[in-house]
N, C-alpha and C. Protein backbone atom coordinates (compact mmCIF):
# COMPACT_ATOMS: atom_id res chain seq x y z
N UNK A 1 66.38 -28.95 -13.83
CA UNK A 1 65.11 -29.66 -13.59
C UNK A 1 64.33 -29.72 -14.89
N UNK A 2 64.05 -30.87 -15.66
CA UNK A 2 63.55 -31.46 -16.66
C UNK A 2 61.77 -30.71 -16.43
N UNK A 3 61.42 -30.54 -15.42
CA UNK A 3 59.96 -30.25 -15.74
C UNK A 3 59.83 -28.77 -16.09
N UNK A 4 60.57 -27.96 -15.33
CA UNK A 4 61.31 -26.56 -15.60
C UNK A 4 61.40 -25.54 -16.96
N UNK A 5 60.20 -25.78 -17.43
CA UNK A 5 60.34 -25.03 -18.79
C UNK A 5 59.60 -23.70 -18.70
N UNK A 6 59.90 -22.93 -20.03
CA UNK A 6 59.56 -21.70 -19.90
C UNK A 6 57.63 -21.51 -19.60
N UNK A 7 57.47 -22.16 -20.39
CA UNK A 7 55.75 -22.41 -20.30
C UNK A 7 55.58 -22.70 -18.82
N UNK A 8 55.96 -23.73 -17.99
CA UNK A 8 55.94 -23.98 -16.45
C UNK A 8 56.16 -22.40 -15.45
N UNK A 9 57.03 -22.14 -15.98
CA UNK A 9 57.84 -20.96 -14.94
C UNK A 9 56.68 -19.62 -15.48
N UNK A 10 56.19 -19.56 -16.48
CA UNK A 10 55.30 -18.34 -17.29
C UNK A 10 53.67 -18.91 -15.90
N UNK A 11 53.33 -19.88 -16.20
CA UNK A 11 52.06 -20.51 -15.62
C UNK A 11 52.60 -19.63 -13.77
N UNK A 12 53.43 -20.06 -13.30
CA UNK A 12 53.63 -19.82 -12.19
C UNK A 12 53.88 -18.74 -11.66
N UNK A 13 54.52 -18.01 -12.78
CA UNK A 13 54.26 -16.23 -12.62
C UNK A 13 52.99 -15.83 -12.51
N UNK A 14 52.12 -16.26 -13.49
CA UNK A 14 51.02 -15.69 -13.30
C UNK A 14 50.02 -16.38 -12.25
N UNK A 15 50.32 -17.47 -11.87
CA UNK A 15 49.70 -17.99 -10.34
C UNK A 15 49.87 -16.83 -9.16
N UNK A 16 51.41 -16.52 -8.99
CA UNK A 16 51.70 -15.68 -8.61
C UNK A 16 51.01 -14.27 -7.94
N UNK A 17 51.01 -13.84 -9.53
CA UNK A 17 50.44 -12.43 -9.51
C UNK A 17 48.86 -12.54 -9.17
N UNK A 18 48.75 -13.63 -9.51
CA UNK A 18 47.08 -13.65 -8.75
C UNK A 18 46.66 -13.71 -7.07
N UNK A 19 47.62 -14.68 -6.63
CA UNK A 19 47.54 -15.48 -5.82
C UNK A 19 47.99 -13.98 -4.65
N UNK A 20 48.79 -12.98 -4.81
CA UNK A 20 49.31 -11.65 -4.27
C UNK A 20 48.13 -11.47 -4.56
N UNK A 21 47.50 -10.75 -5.39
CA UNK A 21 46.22 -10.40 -5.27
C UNK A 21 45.37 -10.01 -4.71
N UNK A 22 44.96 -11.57 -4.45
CA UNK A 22 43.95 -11.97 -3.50
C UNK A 22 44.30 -11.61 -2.32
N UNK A 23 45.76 -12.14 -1.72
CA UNK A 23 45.99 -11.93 -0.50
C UNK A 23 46.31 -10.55 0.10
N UNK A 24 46.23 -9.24 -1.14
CA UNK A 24 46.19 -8.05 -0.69
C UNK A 24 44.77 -7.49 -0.45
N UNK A 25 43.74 -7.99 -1.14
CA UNK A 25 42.09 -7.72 -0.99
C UNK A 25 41.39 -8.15 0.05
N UNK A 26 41.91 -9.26 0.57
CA UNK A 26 41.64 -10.23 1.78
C UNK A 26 42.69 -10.55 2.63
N UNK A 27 42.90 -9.58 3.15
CA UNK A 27 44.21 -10.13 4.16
C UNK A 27 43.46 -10.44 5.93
N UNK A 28 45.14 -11.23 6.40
CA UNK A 28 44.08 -11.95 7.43
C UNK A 28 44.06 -13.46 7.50
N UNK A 29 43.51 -14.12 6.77
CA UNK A 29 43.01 -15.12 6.54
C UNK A 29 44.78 -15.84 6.41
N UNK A 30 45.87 -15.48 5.96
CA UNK A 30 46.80 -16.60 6.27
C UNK A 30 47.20 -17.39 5.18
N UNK A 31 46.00 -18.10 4.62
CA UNK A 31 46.32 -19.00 3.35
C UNK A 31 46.71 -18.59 2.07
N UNK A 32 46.47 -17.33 2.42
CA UNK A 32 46.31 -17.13 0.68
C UNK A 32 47.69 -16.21 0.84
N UNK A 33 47.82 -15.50 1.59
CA UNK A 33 49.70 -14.92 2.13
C UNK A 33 50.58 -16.50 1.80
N UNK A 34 50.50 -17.46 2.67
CA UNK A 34 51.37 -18.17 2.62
C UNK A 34 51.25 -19.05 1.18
N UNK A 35 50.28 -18.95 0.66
CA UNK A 35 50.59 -19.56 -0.68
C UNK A 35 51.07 -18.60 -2.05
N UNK A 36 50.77 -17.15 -1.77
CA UNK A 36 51.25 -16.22 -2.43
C UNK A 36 52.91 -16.79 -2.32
N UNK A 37 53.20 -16.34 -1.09
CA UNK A 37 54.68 -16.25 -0.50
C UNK A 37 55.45 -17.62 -1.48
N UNK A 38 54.80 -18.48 -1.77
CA UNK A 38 55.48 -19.94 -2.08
C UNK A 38 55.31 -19.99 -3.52
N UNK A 39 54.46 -19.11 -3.87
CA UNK A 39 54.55 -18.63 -5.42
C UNK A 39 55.41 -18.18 -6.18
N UNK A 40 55.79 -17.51 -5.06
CA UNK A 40 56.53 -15.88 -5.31
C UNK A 40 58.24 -16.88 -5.32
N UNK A 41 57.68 -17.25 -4.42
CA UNK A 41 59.41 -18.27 -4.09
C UNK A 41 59.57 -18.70 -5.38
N UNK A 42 59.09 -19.77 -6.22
CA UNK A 42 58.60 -20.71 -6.96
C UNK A 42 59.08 -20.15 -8.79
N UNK A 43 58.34 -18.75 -8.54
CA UNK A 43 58.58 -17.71 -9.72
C UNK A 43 60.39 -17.44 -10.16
N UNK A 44 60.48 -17.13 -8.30
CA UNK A 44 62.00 -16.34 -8.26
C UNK A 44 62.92 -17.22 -8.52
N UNK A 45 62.88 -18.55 -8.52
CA UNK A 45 63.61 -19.45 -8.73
C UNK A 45 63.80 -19.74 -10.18
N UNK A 46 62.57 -19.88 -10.99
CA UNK A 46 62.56 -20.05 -12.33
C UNK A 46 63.53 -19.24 -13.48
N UNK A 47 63.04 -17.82 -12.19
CA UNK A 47 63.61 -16.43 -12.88
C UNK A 47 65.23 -16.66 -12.85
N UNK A 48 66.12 -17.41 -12.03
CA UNK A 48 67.24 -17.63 -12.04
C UNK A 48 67.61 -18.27 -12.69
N UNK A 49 67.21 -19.56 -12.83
CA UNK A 49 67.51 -20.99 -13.39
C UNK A 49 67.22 -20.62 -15.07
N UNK A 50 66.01 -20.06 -15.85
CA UNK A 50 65.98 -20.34 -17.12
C UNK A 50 66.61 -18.20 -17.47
N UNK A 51 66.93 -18.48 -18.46
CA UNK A 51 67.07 -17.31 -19.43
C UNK A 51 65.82 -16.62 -19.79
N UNK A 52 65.64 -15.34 -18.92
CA UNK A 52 64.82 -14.38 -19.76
C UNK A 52 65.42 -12.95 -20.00
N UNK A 53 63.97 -12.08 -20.32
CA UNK A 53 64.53 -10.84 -20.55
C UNK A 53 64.02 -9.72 -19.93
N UNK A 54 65.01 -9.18 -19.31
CA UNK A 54 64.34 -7.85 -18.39
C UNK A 54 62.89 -7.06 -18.72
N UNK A 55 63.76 -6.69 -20.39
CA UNK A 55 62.73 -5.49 -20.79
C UNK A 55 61.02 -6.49 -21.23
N UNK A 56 61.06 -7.59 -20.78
CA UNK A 56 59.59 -8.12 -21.23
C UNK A 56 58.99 -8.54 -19.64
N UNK A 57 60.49 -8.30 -18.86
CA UNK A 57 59.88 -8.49 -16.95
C UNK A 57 58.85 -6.97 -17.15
N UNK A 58 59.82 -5.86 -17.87
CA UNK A 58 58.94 -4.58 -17.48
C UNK A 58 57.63 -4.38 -17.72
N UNK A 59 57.99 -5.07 -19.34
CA UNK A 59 56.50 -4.66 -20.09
C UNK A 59 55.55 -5.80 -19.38
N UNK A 60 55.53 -6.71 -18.53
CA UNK A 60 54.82 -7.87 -17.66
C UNK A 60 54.60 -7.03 -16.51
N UNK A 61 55.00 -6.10 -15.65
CA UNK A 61 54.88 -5.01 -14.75
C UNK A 61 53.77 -3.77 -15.02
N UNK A 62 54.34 -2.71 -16.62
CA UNK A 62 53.17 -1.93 -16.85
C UNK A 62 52.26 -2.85 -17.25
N UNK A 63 51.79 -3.84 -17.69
CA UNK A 63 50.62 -4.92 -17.83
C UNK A 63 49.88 -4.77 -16.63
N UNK A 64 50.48 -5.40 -15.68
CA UNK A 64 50.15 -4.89 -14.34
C UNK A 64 49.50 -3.61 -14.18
N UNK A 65 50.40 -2.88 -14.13
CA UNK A 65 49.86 -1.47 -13.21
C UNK A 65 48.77 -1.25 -14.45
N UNK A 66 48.91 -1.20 -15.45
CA UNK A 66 47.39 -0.69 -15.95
C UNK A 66 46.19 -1.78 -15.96
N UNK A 67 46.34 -3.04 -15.65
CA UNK A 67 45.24 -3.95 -15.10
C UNK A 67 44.41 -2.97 -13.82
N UNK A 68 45.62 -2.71 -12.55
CA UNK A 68 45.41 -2.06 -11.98
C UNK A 68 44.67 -0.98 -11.46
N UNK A 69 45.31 -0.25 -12.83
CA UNK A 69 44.48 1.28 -13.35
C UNK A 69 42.65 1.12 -13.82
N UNK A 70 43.34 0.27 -14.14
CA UNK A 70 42.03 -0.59 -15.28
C UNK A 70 40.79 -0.49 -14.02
N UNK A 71 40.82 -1.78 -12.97
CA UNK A 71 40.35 -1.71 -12.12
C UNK A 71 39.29 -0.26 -11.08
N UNK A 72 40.42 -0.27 -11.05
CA UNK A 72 40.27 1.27 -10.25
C UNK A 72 39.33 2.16 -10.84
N UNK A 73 39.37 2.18 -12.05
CA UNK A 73 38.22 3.41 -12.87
C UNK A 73 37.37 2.75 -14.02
N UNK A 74 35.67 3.52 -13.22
CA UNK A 74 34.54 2.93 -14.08
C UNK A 74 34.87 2.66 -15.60
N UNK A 75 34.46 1.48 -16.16
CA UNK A 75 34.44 1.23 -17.68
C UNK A 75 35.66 2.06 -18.21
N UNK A 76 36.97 1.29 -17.74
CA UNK A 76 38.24 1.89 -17.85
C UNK A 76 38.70 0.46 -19.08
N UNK A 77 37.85 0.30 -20.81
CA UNK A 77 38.08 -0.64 -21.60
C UNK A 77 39.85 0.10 -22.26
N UNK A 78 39.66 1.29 -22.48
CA UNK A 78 41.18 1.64 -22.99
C UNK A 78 42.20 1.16 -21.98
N UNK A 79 42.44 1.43 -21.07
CA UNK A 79 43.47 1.00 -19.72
C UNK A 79 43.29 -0.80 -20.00
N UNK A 80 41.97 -1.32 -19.68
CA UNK A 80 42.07 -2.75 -20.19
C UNK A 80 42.46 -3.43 -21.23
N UNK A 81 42.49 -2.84 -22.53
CA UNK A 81 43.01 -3.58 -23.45
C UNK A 81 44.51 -2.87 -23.38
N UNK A 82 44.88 -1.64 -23.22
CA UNK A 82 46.63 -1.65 -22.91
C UNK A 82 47.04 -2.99 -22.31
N UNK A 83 46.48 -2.95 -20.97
CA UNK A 83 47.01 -3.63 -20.45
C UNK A 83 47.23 -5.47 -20.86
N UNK A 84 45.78 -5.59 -21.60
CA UNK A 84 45.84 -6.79 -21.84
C UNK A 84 47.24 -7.11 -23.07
N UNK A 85 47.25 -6.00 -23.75
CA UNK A 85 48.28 -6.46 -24.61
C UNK A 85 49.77 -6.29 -24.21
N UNK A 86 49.72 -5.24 -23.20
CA UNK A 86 51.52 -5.52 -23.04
C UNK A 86 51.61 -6.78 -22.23
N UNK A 87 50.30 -7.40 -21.40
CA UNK A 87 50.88 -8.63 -20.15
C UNK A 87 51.21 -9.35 -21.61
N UNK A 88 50.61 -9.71 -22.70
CA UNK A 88 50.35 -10.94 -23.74
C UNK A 88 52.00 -10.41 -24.29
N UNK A 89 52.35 -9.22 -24.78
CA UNK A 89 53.77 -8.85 -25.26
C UNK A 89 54.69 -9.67 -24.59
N UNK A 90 54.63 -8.86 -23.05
CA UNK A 90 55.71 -9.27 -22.43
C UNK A 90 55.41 -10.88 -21.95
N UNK A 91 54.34 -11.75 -21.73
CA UNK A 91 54.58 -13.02 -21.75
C UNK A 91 55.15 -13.80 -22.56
N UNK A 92 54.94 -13.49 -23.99
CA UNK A 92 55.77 -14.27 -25.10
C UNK A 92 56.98 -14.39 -25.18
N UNK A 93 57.69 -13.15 -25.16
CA UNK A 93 58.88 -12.69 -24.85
C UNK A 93 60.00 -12.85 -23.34
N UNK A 94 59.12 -13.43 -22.60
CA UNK A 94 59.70 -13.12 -21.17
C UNK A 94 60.66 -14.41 -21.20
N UNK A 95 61.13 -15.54 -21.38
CA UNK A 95 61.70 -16.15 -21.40
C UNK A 95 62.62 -16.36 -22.53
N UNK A 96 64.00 -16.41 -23.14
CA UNK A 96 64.76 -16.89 -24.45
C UNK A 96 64.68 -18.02 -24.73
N UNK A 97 64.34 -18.14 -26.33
CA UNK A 97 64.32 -19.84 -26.42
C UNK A 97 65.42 -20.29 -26.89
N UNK A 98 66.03 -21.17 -26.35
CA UNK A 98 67.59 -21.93 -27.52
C UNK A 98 67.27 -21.94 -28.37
N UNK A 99 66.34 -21.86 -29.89
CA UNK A 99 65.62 -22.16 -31.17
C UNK A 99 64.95 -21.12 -31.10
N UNK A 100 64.92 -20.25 -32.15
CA UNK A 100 64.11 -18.96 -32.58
C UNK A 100 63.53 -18.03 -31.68
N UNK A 101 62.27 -17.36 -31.62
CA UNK A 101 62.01 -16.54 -31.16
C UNK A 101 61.36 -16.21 -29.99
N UNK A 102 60.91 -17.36 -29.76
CA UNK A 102 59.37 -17.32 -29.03
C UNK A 102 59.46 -18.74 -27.98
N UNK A 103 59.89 -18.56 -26.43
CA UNK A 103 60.08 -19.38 -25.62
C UNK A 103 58.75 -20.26 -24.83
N UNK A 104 57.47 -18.92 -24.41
CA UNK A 104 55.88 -19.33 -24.03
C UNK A 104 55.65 -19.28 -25.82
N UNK A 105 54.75 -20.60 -25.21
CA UNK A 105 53.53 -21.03 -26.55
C UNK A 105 52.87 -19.53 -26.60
N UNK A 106 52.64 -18.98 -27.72
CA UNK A 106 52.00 -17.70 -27.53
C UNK A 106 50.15 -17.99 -27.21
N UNK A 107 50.03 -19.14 -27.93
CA UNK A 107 48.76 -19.65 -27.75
C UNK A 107 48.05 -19.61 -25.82
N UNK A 108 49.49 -20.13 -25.29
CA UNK A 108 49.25 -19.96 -23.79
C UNK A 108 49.10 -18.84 -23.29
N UNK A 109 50.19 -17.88 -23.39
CA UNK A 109 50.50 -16.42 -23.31
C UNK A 109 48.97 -15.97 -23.64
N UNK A 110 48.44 -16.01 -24.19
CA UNK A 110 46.97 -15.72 -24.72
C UNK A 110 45.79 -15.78 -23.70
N UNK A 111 45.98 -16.97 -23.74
CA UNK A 111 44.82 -17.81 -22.45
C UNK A 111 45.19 -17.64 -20.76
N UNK A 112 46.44 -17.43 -20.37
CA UNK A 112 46.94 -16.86 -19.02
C UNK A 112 46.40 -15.45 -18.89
N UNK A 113 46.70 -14.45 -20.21
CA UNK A 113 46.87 -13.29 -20.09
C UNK A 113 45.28 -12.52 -19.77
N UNK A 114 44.52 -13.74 -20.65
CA UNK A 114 42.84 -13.18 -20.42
C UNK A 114 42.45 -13.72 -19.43
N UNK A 115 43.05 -14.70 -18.53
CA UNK A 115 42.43 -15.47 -17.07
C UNK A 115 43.11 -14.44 -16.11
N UNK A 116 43.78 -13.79 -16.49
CA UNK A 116 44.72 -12.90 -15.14
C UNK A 116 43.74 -11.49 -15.39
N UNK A 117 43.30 -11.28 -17.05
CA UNK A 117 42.76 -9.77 -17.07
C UNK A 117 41.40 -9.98 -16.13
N UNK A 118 40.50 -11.05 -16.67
CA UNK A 118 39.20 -11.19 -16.52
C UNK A 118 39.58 -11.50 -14.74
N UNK A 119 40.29 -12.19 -14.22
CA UNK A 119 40.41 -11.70 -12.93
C UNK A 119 40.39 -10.71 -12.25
N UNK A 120 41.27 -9.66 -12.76
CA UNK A 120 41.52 -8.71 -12.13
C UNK A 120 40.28 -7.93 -12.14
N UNK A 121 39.56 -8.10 -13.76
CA UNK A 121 38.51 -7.15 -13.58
C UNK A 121 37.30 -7.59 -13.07
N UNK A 122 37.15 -8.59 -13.11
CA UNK A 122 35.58 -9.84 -12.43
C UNK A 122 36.00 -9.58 -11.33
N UNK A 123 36.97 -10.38 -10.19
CA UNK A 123 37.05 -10.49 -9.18
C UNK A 123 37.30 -9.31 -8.03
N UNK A 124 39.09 -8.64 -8.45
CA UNK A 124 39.52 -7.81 -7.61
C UNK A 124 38.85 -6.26 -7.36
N UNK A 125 38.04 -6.21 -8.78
CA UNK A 125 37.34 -4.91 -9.06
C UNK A 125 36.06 -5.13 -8.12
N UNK A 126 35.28 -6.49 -8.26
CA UNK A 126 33.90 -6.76 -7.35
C UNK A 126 34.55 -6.59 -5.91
N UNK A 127 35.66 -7.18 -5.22
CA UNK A 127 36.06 -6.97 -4.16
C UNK A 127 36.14 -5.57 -3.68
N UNK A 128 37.06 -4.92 -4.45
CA UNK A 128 37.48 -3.66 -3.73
C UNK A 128 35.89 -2.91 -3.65
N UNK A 129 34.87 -2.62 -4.59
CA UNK A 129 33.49 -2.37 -4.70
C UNK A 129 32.79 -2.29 -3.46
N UNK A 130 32.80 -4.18 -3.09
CA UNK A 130 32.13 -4.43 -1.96
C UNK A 130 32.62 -3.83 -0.39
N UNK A 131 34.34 -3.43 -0.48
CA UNK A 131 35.00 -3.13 0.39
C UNK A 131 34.61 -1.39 0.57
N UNK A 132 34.53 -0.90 -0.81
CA UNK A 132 34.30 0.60 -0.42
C UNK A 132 33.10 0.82 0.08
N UNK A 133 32.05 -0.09 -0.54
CA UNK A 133 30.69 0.40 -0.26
C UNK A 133 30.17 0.80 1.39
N UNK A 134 29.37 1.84 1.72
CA UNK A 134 28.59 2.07 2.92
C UNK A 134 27.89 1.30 3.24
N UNK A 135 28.16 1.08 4.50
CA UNK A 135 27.09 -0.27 5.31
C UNK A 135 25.69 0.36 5.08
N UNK A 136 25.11 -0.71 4.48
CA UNK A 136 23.37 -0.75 4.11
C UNK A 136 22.92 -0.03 5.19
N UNK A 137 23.05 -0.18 6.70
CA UNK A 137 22.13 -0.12 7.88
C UNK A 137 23.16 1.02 8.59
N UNK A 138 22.70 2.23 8.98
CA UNK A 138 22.92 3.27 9.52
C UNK A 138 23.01 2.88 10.88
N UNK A 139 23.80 2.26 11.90
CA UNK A 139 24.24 2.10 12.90
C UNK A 139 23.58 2.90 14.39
N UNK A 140 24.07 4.10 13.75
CA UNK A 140 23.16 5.37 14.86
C UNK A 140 22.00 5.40 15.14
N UNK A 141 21.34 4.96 13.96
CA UNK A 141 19.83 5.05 14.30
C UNK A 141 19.25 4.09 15.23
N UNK A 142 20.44 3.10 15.42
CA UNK A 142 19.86 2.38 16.75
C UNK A 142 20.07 2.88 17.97
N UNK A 143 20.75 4.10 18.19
CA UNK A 143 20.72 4.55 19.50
C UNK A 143 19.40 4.58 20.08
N UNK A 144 18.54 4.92 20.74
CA UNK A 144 17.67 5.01 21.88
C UNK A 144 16.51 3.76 21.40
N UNK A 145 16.53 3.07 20.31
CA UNK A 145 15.67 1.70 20.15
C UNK A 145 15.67 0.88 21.47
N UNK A 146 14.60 0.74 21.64
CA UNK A 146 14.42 -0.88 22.66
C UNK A 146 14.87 -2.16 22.43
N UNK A 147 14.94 -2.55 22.82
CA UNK A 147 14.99 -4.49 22.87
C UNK A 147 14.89 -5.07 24.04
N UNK A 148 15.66 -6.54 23.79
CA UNK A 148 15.50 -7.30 24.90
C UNK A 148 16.85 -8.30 24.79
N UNK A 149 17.45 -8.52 26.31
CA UNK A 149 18.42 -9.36 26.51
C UNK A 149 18.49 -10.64 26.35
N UNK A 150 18.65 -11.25 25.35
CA UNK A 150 18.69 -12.42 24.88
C UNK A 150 19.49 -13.59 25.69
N UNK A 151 20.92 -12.73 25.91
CA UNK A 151 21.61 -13.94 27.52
C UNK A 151 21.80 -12.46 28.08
N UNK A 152 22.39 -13.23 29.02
CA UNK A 152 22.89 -12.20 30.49
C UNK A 152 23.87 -10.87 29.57
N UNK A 153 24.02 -10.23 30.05
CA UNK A 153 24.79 -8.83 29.62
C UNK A 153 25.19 -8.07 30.53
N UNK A 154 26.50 -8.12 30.20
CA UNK A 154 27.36 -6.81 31.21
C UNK A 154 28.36 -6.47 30.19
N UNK A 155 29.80 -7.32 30.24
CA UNK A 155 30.73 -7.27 29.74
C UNK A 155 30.62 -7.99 28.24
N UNK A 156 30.02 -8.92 27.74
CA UNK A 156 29.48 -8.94 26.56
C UNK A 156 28.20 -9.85 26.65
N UNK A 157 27.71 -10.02 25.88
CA UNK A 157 26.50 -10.72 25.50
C UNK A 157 25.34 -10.26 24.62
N UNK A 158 24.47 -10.60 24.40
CA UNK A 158 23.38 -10.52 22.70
C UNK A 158 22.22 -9.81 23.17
N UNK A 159 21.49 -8.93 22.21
CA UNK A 159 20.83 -8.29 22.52
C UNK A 159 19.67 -8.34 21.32
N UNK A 160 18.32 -8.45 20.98
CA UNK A 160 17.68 -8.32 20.22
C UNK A 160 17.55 -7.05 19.95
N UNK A 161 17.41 -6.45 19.27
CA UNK A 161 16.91 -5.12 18.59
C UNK A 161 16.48 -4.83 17.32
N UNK A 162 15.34 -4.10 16.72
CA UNK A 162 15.03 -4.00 15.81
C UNK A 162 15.36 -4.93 14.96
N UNK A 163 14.88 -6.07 14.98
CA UNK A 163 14.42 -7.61 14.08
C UNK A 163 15.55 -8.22 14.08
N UNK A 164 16.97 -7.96 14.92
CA UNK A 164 17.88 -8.40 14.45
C UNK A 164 18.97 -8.76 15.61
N UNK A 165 20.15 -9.63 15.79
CA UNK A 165 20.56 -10.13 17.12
C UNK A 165 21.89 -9.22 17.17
N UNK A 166 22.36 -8.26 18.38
CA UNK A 166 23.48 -7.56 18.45
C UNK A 166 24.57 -8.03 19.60
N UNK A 167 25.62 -8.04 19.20
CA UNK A 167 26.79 -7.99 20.70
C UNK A 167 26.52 -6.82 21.32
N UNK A 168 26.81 -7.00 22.33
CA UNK A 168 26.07 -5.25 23.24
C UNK A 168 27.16 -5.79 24.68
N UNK A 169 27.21 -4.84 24.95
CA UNK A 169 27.70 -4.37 26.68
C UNK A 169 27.19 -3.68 27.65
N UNK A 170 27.24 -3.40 28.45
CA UNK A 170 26.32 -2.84 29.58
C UNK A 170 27.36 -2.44 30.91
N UNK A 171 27.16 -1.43 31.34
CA UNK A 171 27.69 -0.66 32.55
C UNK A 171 27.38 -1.92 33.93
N UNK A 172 26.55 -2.37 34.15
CA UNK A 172 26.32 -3.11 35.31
C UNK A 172 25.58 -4.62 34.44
N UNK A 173 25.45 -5.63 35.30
CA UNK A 173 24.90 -7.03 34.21
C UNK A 173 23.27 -7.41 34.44
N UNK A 174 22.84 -7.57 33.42
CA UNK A 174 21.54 -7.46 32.78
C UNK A 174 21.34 -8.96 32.21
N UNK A 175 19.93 -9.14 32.92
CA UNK A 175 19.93 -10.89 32.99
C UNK A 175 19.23 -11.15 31.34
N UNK A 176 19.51 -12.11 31.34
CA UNK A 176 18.37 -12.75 30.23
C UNK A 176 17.17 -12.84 29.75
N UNK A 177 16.29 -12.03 28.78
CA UNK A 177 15.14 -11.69 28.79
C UNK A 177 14.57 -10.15 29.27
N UNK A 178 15.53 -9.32 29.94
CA UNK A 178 14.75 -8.13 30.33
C UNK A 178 15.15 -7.34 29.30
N UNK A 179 14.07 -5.95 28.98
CA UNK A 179 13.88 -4.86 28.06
C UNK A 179 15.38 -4.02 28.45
N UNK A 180 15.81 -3.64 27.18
CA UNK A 180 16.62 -3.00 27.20
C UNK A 180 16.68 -1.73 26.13
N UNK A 181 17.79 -0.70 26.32
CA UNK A 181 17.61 0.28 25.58
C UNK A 181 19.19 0.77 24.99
N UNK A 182 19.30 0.95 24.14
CA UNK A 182 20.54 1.35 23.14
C UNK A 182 20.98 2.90 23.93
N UNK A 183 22.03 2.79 24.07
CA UNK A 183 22.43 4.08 24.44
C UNK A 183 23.48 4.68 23.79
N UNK A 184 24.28 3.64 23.06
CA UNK A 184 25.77 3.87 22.41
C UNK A 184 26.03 2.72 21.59
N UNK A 185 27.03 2.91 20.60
CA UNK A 185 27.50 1.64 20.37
C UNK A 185 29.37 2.23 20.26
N UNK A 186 29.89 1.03 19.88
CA UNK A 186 31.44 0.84 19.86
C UNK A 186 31.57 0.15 18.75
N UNK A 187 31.93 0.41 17.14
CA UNK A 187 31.69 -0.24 16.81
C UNK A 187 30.19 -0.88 15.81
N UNK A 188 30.59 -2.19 15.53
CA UNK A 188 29.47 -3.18 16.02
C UNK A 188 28.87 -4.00 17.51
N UNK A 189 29.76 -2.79 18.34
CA UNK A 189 29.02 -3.71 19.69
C UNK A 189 27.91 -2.28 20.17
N UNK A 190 26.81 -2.79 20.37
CA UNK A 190 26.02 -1.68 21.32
C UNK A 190 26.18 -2.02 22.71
N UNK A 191 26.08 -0.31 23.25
CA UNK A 191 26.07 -0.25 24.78
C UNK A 191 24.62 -0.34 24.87
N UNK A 192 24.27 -0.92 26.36
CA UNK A 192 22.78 -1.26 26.52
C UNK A 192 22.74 -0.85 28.07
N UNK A 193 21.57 -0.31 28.30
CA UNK A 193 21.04 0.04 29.91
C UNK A 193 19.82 -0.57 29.89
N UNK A 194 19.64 -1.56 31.12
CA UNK A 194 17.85 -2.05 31.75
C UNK A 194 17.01 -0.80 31.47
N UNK A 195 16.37 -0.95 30.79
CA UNK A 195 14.73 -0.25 31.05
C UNK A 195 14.54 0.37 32.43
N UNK A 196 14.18 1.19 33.01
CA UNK A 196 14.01 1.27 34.74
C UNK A 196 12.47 0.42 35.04
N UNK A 197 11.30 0.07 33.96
CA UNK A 197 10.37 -1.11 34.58
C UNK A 197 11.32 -2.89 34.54
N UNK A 198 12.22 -2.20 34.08
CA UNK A 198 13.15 -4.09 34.48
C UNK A 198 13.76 -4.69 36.07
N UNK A 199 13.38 -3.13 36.54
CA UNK A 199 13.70 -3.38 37.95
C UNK A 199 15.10 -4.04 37.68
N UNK A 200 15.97 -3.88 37.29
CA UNK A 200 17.62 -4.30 37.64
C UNK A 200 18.46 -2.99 38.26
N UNK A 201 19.03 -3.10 39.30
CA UNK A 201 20.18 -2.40 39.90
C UNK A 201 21.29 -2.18 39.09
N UNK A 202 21.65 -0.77 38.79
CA UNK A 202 22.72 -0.47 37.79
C UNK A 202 23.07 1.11 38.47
């Protein structure tokens, strides 16, 4: 395949490794799995069809894992520039050229290698961040708060409480509009009981 060059098959590796990424930070969602998956296809094919070289697959791997590393630990610039330079090593190198030395434009190898670093560390690092962090709002403390039944409530339905709209459940069903009181939650769903001035049977 005439379009099939090392620069093509290099671009698509590193689509690749992004495109996995994402779909390990955000999984779920479907799109970004099945376009990983067609990446990955896309890569493995290249990897057959043109001539490269193992030992620059490896050094394209520890690139990786210390991006990785990188990630993972505060103002980790030593782990980041390792890493940035073995992905840039092993990209130049990762393919044989019929003519001399150098199969990726290194110029490219360059500009992939800092769009994959600055990814990993802009994006996957803000993700995992937002993923570890503790929910702002202490959950429990809504146990015994008041509110009011916004629709009907038994088996699910909405509940106002403290300035804000909740899924809630209820032991027996609780009409629309009457005072209610937090007793539990599941979750993000709160359990809710009528007030006893709501006059509802429960």
């Amino acid at each position: 395949m005439d379009w099939l060059t090392p620069d093509v098959a290099y671009v698509l590796l590193a689509a690749a490794i992004v495109l996995t990424a994402l779909a390990a930070v955000t999984p779920g969602t479907g799109v970004l799995e099945v376009a990983a998956f067609v990446a990955l296809g896309w890569t493995a094919y290249a990897l057959w069809m043109l001539p490269f070289n193992p030992w620059a697959l490896v050094v394209l791997a520890v690139g990786l894992a210390a991006f990785v590393q990188a990630v993972r630990k505060p103002r980790a610039w030593g782990w980041l520039l390792a890493a940035g330079l073995a992905f840039v090593v092993g990209s130049i190198f990762l393919f044989r050229a019929e003519r001399g030395w150098l199969a990726v434009h290194p110029a490219l190898a360059v500009v992939v290698s800092g769009f994959v670093g600055g990814f990993f560390w802009l994006v996957i690092r803000k993700t995992l961040e937002a993923m570890q962090r503790p929910p702002a709002q202490d959950l429990d403390a809504l146990i015994g708060l008041e509110g009011e039944a916004r629709t009907p409530v038994h088996h699910e339905g909405t509940v106002y409480v403290d300035g804000e709209l909740w899924s809630a459940r209820s032991r027996c069903p609780i009409p629309a509009g009457h005072p209610i009181r937090v007793v539990g939650r599941e979750g993000l769903v709160l359990l809710v009981e009528p007030l006893p001035e709501a006059e509802v049977p429960c």
